[in-house]
Protein backbone atom coordinates (compact mmCIF):
# COMPACT_ATOMS: atom_id res chain seq x y z
CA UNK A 1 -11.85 2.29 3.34
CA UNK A 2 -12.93 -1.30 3.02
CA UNK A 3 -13.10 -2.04 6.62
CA UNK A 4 -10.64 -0.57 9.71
CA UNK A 5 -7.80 -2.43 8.55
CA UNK A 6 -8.04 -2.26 4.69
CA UNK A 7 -7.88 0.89 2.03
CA UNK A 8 -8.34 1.01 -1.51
CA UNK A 9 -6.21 3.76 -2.90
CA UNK A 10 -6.80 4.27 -6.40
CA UNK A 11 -5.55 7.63 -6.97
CA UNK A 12 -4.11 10.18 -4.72
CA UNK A 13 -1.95 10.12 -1.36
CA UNK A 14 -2.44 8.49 1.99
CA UNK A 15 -0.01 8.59 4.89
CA UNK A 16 -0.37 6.55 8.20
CA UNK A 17 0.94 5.82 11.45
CA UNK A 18 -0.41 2.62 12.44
CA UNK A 19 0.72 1.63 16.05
CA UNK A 20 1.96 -1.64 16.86
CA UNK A 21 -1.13 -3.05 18.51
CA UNK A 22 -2.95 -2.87 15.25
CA UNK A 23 0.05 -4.50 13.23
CA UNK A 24 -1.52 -5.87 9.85
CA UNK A 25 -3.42 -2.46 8.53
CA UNK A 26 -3.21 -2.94 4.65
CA UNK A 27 -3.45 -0.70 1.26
CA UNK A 28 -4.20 -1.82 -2.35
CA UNK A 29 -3.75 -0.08 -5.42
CA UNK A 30 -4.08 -0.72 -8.84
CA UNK A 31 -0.08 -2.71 -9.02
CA UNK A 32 0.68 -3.26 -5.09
CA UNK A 33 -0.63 -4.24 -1.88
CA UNK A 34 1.22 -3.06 0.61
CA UNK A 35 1.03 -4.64 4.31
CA UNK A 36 2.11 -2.42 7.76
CA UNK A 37 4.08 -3.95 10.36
CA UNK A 38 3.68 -1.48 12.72
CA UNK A 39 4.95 1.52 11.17
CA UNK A 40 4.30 5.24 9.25
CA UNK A 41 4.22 5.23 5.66
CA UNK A 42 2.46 7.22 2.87
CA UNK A 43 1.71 5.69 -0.44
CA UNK A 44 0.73 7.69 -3.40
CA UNK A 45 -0.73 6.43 -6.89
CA UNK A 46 -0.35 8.78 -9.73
CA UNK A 47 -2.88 9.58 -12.76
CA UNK A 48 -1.46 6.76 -14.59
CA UNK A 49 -1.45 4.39 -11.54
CA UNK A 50 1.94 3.92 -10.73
CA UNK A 51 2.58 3.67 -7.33
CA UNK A 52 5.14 4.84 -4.67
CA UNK A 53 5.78 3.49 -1.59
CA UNK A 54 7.52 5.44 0.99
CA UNK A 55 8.23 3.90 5.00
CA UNK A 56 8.94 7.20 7.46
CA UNK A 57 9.75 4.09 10.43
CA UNK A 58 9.75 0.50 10.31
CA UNK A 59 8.80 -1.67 7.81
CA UNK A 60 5.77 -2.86 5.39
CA UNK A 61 5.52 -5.76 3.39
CA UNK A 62 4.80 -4.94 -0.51
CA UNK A 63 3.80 -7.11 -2.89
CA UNK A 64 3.04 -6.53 -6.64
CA UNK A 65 -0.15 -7.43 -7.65
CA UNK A 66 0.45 -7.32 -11.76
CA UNK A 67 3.05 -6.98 -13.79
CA UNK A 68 2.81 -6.89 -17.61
CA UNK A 69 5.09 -10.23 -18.39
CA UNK A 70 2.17 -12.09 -16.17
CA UNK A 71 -0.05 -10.56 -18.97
CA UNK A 72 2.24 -12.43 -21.59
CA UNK A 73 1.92 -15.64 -20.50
C-alpha cells in the first residue's frame, strides 16, 4: 500500500469493495492503473505482468500505462 487510497500490485491478486464514500481508491501495476468509482473489483498481475481487470459491481476507470508502440516512437 502506498497510502489508504493507493496500491502497488506488482504480482499476485487483490480484490476490493470500496464503498462509495471513499470513491477514488486506486491500483497500479506494471501496464494499468486502474481507478474505483465506488465499486468491487479484483485485479490480478501474472508472472509475466500482464494484467486482468475484473469489476464484480459498478465501474472503475482503467488506463494503460505502457504499451510497446509508445516504446517505438
Amino acid at each position: 500500500m502506498k497510502d489508504e487510497k493507493r496500491l502497488v500490485l506488482h504480482q499476485g491478486v487483490v480484490a476490493a469493495t470500496i464503498p462509495e464514500s471513499v470513491v477514488g481508491f486506486e491500483v497500479d501495476t506494471p501496464l494499468v492503473h486502474v481507478a474505483d468509482l465506488g465499486t468491487s473489483f479484483g485485479v490480478s498481475v501474472s508472472e509475466a505482468g500482464l494484467t486482468d481487470v475484473s469489476v464484480f459491481d459498478g465501474e472503475v476507470e482503467v488506463c494503460l500505462l505502457y504499451t510497446s508502440d509508445a516504446a517505438d516512437e
